[in-house]
N, C-alpha and C. Protein backbone atom coordinates (compact mmCIF):
# COMPACT_ATOMS: atom_id res chain seq x y z
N UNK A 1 -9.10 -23.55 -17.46
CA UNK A 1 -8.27 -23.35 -16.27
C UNK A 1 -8.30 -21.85 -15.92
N UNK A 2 -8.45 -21.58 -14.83
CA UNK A 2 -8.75 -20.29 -14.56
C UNK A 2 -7.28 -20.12 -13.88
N UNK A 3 -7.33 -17.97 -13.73
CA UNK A 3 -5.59 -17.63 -13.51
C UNK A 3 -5.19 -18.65 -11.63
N UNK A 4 -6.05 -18.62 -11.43
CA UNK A 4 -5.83 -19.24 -9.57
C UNK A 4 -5.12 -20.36 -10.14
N UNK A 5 -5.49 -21.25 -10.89
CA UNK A 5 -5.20 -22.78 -10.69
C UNK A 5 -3.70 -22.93 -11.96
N UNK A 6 -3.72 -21.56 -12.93
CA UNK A 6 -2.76 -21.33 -13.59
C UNK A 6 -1.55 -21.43 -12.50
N UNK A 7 -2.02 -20.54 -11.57
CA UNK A 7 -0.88 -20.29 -10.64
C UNK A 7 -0.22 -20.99 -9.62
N UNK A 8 -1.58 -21.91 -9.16
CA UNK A 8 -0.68 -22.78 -8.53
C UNK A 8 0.26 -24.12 -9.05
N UNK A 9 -0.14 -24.09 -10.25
CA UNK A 9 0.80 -24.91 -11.41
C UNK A 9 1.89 -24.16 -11.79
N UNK A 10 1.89 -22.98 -11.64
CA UNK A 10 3.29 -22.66 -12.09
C UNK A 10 4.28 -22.39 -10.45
N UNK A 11 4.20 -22.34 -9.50
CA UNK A 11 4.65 -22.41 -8.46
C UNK A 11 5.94 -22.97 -8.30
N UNK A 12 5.93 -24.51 -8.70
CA UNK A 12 7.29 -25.13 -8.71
C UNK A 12 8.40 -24.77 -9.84
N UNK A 13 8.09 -24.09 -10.80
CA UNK A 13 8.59 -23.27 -12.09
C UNK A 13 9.71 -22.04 -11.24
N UNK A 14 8.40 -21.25 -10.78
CA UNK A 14 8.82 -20.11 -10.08
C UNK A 14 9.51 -19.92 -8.66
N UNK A 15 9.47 -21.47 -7.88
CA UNK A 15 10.61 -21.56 -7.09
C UNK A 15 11.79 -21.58 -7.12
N UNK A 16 11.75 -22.38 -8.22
CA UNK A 16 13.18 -23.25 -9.25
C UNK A 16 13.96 -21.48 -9.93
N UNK A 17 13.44 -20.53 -10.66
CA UNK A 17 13.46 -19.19 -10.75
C UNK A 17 13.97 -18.77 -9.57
N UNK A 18 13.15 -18.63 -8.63
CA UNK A 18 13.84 -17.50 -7.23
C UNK A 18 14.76 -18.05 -6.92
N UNK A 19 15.15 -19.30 -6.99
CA UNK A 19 16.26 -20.39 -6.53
C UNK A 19 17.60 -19.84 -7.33
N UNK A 20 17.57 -20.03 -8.34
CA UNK A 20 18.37 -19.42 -9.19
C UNK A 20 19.07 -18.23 -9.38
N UNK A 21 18.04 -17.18 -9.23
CA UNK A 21 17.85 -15.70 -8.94
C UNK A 21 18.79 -15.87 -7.51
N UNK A 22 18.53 -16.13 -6.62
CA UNK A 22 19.00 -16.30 -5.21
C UNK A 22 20.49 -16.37 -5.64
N UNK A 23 20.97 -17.48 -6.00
CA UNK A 23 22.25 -18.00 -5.97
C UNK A 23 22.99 -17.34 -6.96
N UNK A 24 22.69 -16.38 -8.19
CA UNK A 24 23.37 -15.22 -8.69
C UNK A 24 23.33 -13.94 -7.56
N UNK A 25 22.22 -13.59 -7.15
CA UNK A 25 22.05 -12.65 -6.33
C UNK A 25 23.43 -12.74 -5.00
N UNK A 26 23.56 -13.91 -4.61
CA UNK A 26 24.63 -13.70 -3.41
C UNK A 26 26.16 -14.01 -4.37
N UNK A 27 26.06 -14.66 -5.41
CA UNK A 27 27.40 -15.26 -6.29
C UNK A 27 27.95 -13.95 -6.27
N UNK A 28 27.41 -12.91 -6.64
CA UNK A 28 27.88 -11.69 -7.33
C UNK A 28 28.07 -10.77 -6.52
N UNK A 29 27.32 -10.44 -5.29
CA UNK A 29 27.49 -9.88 -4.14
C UNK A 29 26.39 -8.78 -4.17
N UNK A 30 25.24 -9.06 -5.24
CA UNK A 30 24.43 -8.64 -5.27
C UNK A 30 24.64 -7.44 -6.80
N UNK A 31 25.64 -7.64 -7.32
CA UNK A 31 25.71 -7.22 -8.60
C UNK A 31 25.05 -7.37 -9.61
N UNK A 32 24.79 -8.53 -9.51
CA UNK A 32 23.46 -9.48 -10.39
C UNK A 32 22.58 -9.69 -9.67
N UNK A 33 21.07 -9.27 -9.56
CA UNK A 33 19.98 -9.80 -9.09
C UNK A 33 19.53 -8.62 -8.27
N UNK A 34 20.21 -7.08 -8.12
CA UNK A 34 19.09 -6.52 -7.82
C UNK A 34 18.71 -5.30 -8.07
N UNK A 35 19.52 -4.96 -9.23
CA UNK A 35 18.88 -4.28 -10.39
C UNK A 35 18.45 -4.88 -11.90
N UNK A 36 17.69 -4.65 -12.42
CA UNK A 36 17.36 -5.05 -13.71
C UNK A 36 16.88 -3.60 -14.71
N UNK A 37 17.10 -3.62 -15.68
CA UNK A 37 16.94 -2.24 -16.17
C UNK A 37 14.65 -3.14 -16.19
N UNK A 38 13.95 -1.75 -16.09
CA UNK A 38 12.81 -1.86 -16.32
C UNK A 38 12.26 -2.59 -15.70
N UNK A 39 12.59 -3.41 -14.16
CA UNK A 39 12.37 -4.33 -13.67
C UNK A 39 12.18 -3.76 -12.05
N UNK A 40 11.94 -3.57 -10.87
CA UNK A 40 11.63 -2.98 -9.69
C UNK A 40 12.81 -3.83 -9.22
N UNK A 41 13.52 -3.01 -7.89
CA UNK A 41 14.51 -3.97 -6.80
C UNK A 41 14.43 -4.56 -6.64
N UNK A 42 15.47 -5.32 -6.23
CA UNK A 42 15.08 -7.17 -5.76
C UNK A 42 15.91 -6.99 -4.27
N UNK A 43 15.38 -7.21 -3.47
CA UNK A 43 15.73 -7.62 -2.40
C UNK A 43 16.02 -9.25 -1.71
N UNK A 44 17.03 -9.87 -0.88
CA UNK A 44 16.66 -11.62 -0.57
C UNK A 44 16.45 -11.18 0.47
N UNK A 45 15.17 -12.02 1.02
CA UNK A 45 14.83 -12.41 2.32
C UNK A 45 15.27 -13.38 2.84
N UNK A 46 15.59 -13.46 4.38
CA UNK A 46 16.25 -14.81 5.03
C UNK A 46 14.64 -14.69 5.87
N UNK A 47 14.83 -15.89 5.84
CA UNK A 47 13.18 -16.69 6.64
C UNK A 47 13.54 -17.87 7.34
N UNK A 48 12.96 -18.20 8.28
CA UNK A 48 12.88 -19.63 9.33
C UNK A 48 11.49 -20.06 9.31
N UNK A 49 11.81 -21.28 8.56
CA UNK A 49 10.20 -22.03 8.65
C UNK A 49 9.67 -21.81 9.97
N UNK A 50 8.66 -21.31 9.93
CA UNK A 50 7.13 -21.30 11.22
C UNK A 50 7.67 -22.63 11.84
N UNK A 51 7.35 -23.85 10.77
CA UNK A 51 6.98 -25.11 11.63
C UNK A 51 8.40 -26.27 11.64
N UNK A 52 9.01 -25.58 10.27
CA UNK A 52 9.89 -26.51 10.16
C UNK A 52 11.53 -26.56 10.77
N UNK A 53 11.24 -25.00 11.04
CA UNK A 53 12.99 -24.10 11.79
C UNK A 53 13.63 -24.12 10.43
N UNK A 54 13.79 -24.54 9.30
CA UNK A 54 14.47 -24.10 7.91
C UNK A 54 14.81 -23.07 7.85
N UNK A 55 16.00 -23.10 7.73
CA UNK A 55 16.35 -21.47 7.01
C UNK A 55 15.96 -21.15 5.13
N UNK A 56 15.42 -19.97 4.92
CA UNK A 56 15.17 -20.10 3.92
C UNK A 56 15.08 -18.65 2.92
N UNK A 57 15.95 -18.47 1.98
CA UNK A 57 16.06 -17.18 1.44
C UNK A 57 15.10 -17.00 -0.12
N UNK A 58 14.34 -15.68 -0.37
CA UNK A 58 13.20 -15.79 -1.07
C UNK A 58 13.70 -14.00 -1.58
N UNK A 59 13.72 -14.12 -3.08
CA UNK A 59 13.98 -12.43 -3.73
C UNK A 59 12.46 -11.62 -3.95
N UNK A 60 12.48 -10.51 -3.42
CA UNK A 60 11.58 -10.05 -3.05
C UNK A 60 11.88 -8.56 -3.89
N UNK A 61 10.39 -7.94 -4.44
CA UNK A 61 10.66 -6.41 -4.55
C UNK A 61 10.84 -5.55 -3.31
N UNK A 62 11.44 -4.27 -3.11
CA UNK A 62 10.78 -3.87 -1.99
C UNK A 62 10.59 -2.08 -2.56
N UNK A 63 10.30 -1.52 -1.37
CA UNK A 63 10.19 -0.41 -0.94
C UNK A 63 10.94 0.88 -0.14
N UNK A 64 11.37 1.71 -0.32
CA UNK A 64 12.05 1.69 0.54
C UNK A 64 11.20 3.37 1.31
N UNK A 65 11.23 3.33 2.66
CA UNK A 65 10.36 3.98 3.22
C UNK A 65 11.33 4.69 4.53
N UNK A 66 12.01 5.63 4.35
CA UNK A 66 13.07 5.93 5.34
C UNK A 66 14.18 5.05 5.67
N UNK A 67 13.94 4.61 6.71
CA UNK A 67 15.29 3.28 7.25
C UNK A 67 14.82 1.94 7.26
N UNK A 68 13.15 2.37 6.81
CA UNK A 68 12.60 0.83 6.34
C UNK A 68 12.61 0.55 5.00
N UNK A 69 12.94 -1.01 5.40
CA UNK A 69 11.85 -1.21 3.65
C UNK A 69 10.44 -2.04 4.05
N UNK A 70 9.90 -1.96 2.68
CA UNK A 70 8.83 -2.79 2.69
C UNK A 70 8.31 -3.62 1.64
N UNK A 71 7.61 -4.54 2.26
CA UNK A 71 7.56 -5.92 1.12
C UNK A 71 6.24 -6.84 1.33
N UNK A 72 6.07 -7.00 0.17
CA UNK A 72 4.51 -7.57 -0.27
C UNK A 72 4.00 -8.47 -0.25
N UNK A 73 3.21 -8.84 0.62
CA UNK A 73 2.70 -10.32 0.81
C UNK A 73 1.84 -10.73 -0.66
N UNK A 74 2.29 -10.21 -1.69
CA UNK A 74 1.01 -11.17 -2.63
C UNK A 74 0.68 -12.45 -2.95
N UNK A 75 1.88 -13.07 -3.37
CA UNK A 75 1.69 -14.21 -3.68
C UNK A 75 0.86 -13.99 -5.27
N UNK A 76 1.09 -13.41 -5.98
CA UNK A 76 0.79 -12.84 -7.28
C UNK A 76 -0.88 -12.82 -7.12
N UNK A 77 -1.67 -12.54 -6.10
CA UNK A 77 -3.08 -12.87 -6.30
C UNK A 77 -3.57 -13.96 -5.62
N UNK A 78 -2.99 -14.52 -5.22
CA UNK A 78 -3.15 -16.15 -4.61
C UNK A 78 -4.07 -15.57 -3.43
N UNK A 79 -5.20 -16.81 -3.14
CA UNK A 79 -6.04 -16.55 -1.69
C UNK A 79 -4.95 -16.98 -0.45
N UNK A 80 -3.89 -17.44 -0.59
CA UNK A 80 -3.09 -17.63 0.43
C UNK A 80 -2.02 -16.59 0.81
N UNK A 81 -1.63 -16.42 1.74
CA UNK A 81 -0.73 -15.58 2.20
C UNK A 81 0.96 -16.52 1.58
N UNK A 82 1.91 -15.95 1.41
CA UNK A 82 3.57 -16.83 1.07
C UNK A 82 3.56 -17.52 2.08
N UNK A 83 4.44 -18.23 2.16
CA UNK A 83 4.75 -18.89 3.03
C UNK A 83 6.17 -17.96 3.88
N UNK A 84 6.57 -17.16 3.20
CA UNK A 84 7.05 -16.00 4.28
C UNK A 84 6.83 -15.74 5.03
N UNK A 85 5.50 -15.46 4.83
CA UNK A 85 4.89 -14.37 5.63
C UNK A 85 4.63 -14.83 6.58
N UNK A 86 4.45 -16.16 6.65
CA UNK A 86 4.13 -16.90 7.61
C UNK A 86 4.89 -17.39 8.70
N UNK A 87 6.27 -17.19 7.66
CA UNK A 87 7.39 -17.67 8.34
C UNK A 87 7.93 -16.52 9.85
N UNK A 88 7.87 -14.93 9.01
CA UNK A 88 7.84 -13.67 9.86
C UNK A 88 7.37 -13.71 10.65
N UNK A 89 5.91 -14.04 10.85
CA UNK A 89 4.87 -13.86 11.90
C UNK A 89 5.53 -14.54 13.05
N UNK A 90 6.14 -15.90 12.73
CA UNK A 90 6.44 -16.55 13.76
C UNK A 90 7.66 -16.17 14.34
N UNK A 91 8.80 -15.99 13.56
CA UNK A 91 10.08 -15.28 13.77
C UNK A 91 10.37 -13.57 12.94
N UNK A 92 9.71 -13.20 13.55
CA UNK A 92 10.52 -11.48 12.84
C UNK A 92 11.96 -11.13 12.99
N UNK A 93 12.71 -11.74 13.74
CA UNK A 93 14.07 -11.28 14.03
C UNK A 93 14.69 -11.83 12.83
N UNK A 94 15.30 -10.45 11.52
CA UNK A 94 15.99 -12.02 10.58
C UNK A 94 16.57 -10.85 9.87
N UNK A 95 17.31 -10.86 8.61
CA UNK A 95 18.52 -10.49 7.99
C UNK A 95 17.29 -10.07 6.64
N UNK A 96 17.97 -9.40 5.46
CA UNK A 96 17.91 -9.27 4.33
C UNK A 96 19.20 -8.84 3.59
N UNK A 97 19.49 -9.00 2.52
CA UNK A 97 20.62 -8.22 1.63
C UNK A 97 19.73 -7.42 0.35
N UNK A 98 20.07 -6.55 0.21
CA UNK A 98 20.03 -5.30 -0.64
C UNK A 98 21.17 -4.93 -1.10
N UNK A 99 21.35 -5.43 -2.35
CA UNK A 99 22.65 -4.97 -3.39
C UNK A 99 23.73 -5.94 -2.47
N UNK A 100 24.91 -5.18 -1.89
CA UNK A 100 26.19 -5.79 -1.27
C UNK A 100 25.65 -5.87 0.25
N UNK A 101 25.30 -4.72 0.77
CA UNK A 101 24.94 -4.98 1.75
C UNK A 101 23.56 -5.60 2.64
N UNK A 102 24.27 -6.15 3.86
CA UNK A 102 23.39 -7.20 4.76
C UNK A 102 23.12 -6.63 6.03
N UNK A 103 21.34 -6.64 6.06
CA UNK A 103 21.21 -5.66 7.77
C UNK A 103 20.48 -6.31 8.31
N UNK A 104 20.25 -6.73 9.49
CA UNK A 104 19.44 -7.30 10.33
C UNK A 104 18.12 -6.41 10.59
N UNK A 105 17.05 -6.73 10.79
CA UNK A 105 15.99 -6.06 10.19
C UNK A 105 14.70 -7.31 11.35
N UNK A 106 13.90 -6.31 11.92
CA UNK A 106 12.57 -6.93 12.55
C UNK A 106 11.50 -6.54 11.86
N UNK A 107 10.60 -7.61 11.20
CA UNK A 107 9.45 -8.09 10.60
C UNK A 107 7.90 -7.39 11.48
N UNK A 108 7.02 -6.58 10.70
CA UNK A 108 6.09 -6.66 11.90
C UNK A 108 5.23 -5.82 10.28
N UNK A 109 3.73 -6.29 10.06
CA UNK A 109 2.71 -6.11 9.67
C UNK A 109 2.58 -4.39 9.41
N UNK A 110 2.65 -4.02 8.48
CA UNK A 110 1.77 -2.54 8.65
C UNK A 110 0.57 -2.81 9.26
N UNK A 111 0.25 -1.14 9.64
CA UNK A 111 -0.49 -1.03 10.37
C UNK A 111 -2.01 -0.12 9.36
N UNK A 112 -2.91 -0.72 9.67
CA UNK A 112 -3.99 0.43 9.29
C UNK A 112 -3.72 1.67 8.77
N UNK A 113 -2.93 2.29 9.57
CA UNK A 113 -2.55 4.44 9.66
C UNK A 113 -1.50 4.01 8.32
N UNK A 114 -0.80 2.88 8.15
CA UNK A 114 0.28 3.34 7.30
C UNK A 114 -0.10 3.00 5.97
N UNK A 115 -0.64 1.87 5.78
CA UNK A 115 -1.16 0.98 4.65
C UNK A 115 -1.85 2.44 3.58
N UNK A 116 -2.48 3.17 3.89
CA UNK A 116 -2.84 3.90 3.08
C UNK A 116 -1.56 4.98 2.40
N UNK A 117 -0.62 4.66 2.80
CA UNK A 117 0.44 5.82 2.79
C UNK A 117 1.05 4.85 2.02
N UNK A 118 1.68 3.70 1.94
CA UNK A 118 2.43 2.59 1.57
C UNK A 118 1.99 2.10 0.49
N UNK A 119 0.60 1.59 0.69
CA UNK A 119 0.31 0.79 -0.96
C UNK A 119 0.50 1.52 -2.14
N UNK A 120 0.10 2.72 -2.08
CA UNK A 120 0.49 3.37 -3.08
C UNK A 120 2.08 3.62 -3.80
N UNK A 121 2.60 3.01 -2.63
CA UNK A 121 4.51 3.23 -2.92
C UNK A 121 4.82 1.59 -3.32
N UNK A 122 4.13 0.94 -2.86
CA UNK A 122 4.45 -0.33 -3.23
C UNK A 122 3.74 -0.42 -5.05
N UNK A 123 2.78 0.03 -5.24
CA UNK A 123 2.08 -0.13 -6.54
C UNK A 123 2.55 1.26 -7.34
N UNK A 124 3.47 1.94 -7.25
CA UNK A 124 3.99 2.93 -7.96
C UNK A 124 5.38 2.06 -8.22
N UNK A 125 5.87 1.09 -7.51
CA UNK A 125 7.16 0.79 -7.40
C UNK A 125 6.77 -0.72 -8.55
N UNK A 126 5.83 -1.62 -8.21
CA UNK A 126 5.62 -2.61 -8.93
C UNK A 126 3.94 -2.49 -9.25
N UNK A 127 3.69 -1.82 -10.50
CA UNK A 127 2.26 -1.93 -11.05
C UNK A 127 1.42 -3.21 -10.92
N UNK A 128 1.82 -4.48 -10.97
CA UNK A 128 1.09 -5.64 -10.82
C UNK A 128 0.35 -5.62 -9.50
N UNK A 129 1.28 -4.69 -8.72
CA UNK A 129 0.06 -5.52 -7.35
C UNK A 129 -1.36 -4.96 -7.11
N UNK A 130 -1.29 -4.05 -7.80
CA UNK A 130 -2.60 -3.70 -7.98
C UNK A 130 -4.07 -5.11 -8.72
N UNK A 131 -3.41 -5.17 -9.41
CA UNK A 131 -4.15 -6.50 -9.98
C UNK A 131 -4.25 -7.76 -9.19
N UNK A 132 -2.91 -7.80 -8.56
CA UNK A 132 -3.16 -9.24 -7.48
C UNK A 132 -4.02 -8.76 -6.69
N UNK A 133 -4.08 -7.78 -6.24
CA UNK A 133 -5.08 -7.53 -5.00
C UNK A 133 -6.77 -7.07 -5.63
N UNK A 134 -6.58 -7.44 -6.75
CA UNK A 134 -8.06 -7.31 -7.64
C UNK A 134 -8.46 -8.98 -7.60
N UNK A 135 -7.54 -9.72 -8.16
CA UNK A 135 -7.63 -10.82 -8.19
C UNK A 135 -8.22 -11.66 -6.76
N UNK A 136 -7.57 -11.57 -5.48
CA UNK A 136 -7.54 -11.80 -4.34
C UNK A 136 -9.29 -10.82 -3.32
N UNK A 137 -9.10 -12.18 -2.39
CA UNK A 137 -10.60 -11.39 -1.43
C UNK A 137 -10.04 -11.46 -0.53
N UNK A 138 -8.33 -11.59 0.14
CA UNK A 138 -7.93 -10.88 1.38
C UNK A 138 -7.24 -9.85 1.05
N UNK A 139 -6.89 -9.40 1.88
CA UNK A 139 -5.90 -7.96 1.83
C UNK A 139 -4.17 -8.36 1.83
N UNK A 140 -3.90 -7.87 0.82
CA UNK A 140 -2.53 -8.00 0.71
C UNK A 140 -1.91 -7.69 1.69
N UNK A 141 -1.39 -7.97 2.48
CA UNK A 141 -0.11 -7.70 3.79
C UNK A 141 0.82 -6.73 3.42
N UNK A 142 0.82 -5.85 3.46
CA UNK A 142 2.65 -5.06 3.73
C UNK A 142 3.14 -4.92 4.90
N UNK A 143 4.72 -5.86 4.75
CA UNK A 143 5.18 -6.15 6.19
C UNK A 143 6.50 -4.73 5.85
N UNK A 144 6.88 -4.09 7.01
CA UNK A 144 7.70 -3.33 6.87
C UNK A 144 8.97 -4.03 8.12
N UNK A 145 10.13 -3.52 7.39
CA UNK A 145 11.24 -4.09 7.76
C UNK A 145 11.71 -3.18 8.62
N UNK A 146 12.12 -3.16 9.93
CA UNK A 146 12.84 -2.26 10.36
C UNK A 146 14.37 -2.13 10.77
N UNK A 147 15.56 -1.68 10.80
CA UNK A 147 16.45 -1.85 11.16
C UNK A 147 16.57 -2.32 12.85
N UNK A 148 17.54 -2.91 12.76
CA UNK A 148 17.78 -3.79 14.52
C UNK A 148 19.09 -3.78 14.56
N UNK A 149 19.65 -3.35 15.90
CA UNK A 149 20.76 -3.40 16.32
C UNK A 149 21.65 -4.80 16.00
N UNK A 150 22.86 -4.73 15.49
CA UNK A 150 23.20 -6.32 15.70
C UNK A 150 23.69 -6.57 14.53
């Protein structure tokens, strides 16, 4: 079994995990779930299914880059993009929580000019993604979050 097919077997493991993670993460008010000693930030994402309109919240590392943050399409290596990401593309207008607080925040792709400035903050912040994106033959996505009125 090679790591690809490792991974998509462990998928329903690691939903059941973020699921969990999720529901301490808001229980606590973010007291639990988004620091860990030795562990990178955890951020929750709120998402609307592309196809399905679902609302749907997913703990994420991030970045933080001025009044943005930013966050990693890996999918640990996977040839597929998350299903986040997918979800963003279609709706960028959407929320995150960081620690206690909750900001409304628009979704939109780095760009070329920045990606070289960024990956390096994203892979200083979480060492693995370097390897997913060894693993992988697309380009990892960094979507940056921006603050939005509201």
């Amino acid at each position: 079994m090679d790591i690809r097919e490792l991974g998509d077997r462990s998928w329903p493991v690691l939903r059941q995990l973020m699921g969990t993670h999720t529901q301490i993460y808001r229980l606590t008010n973010g007291l639990v779930g988004h620091r860990f000693p030795g562990v990178p930030p955890m951020l929750l994402l709120d998402h609307v299914g592309a196809r399905s309109g679902v609302k749907r919240t997913t703990p994420l590392v991030y970045v933080e880059d001025g009044p943005n943050l930013v966050i990693v399409a890996s999918k640990g290596g996977h040839s597929r993009h998350p299903a986040w990401y997918h979800n963003l593309r279609a709706n960028p207008d959407t929320t995150v929580q960081v620690g206690s607080r909750r900001r409304a925040v628009r979704a939109r792709v780095a760009t070329e000019q920045e990606r070289p400035r960024l990956w390096p903050m994203a892979v200083a912040t979480y060492g693995g993604y370097s390897g997913y994106q060894e693993r992988t033959s697309r380009e990892i996505p960094l979507v940056v979050l921006e603050p939005r009125g509201g």
